[in-house]
N, C-alpha and C. Protein backbone atom coordinates (compact mmCIF):
# COMPACT_ATOMS: atom_id res chain seq x y z
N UNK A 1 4.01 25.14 -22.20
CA UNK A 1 4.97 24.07 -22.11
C UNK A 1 5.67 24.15 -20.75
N UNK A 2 6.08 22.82 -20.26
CA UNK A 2 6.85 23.28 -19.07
C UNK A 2 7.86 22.58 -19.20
N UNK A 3 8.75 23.58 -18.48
CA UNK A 3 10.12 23.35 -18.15
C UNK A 3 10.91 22.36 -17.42
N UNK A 4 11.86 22.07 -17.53
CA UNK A 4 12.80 21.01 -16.81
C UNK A 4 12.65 21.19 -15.11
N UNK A 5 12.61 22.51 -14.95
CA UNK A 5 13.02 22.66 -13.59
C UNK A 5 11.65 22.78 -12.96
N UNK A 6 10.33 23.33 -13.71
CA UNK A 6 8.87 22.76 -13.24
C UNK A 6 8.83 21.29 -13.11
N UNK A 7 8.98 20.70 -13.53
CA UNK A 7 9.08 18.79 -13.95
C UNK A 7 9.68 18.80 -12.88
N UNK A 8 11.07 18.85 -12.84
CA UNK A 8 11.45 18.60 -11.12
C UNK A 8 10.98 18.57 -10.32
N UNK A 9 10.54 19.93 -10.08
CA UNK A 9 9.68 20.14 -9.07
C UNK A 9 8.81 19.72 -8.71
N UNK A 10 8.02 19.29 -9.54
CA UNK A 10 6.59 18.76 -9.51
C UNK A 10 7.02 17.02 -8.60
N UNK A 11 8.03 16.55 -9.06
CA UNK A 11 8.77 15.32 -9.98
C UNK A 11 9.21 15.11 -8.05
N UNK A 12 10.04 15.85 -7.47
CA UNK A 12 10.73 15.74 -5.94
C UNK A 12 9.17 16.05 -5.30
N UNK A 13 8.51 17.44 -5.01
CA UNK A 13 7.71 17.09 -4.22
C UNK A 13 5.74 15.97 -4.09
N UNK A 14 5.92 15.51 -5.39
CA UNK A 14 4.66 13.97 -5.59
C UNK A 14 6.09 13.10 -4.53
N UNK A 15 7.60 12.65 -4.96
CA UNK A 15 7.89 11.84 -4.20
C UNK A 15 8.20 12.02 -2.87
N UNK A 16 8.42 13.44 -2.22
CA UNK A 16 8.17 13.27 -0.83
C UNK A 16 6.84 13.09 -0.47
N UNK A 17 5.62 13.42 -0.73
CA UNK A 17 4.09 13.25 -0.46
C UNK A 17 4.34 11.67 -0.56
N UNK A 18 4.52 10.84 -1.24
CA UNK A 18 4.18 9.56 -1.31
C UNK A 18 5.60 8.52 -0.32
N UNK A 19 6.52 9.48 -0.07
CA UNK A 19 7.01 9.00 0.77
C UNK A 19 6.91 9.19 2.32
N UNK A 20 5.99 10.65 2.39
CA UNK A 20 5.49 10.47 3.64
C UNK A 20 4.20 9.97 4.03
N UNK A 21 3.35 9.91 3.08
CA UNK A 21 1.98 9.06 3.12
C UNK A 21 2.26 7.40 3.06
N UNK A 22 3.53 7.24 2.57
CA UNK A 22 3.99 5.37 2.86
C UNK A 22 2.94 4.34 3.00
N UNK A 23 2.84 4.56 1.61
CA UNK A 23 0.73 3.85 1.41
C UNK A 23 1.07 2.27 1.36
N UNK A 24 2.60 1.81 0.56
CA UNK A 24 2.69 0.77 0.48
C UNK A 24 2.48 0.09 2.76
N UNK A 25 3.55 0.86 3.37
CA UNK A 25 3.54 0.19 5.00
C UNK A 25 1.92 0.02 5.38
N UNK A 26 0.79 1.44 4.79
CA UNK A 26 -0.13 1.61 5.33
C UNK A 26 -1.18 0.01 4.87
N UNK A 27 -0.47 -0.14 3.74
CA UNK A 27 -1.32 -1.63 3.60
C UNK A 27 -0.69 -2.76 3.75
N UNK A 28 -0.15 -2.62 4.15
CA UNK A 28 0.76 -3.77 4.90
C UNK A 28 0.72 -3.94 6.39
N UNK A 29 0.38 -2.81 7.21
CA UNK A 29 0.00 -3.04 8.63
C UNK A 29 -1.57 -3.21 8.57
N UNK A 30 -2.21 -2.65 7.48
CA UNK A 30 -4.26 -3.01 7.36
C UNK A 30 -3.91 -4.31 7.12
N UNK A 31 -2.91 -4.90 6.43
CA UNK A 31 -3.89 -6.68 6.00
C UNK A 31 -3.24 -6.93 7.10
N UNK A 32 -1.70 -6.70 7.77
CA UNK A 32 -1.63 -7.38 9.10
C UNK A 32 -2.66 -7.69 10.04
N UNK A 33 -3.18 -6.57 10.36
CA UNK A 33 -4.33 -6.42 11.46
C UNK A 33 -5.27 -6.76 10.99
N UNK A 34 -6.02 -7.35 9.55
CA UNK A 34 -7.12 -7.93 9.11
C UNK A 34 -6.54 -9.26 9.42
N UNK A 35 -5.06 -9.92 9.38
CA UNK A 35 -4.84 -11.36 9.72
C UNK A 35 -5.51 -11.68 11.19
N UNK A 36 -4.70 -10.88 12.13
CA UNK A 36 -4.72 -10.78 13.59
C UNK A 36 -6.19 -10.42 13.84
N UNK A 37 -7.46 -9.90 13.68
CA UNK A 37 -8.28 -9.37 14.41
C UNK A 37 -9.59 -9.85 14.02
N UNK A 38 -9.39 -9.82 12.67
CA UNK A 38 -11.12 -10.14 12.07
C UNK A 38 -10.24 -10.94 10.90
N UNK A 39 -10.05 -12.28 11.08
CA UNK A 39 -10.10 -13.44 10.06
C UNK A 39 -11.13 -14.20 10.00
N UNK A 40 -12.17 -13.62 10.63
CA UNK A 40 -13.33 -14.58 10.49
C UNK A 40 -14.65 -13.58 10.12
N UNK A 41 -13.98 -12.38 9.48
CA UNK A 41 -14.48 -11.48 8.66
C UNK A 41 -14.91 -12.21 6.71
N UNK A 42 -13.30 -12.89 6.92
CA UNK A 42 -12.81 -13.44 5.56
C UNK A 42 -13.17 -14.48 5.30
N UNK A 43 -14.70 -14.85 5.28
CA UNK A 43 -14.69 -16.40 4.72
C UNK A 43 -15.05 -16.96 3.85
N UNK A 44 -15.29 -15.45 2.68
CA UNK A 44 -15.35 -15.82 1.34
C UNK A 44 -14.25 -16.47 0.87
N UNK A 45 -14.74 -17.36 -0.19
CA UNK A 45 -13.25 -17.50 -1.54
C UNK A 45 -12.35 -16.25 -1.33
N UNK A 46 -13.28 -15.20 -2.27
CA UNK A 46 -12.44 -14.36 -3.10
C UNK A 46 -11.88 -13.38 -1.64
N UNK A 47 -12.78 -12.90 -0.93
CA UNK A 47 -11.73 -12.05 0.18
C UNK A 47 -10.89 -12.79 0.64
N UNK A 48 -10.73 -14.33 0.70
CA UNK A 48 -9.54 -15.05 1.73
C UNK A 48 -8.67 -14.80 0.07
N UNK A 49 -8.69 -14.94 -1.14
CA UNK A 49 -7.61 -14.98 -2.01
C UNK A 49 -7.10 -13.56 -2.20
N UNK A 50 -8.01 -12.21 -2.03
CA UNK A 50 -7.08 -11.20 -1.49
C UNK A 50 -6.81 -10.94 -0.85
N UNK A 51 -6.76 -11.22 0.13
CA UNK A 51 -6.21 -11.29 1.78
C UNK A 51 -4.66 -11.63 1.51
N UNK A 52 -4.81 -13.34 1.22
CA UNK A 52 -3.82 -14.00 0.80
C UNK A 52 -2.91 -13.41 -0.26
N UNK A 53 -3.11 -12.51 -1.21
CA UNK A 53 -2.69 -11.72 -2.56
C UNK A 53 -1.71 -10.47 -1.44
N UNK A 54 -2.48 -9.67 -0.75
CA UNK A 54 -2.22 -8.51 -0.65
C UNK A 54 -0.96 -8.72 0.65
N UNK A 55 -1.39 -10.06 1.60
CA UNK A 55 0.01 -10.37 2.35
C UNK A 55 1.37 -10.86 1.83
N UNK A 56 1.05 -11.43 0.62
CA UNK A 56 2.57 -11.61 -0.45
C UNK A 56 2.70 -10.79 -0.86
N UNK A 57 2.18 -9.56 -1.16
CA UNK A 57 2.72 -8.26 -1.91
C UNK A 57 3.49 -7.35 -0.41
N UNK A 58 2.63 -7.29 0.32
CA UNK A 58 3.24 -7.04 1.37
C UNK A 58 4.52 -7.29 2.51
N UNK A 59 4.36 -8.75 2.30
CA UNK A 59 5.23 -9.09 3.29
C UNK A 59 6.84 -9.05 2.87
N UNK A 60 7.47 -8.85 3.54
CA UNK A 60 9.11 -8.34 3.46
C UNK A 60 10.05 -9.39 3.22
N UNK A 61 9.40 -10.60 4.25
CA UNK A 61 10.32 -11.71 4.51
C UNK A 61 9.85 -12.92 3.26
């Protein structure tokens, strides 16, 4: 069984790893630079509707 203070532990360092790996920015600057570089990569349906999906999850503003 584990303990409260294992759980913590475990519990603080998964959220510094995932706060220094910042996977959400890391896909948010990939679909940026899939807008900007290769949009004519995307000329399926379905890749232009996740393209389109993953820049509203992304975008800030």
């Amino acid at each position: 069984m584990v303990s409260a203070a294992e759980a913590a532990a475990v519990l603080l360092v998964a959220g510094y790893a995932i706060g220094r790996l910042r996977p959400y920015r890391t896909l948010a600057d990939w679909t940026h630079h899939q807008l900007r570089a290769r949009l004519d990569r995307w000329q399926s349906t379905p890749r232009q509707a996740a393209l389109a999906a993953l820049l509203l999850l992304t975008d800030p503003a």
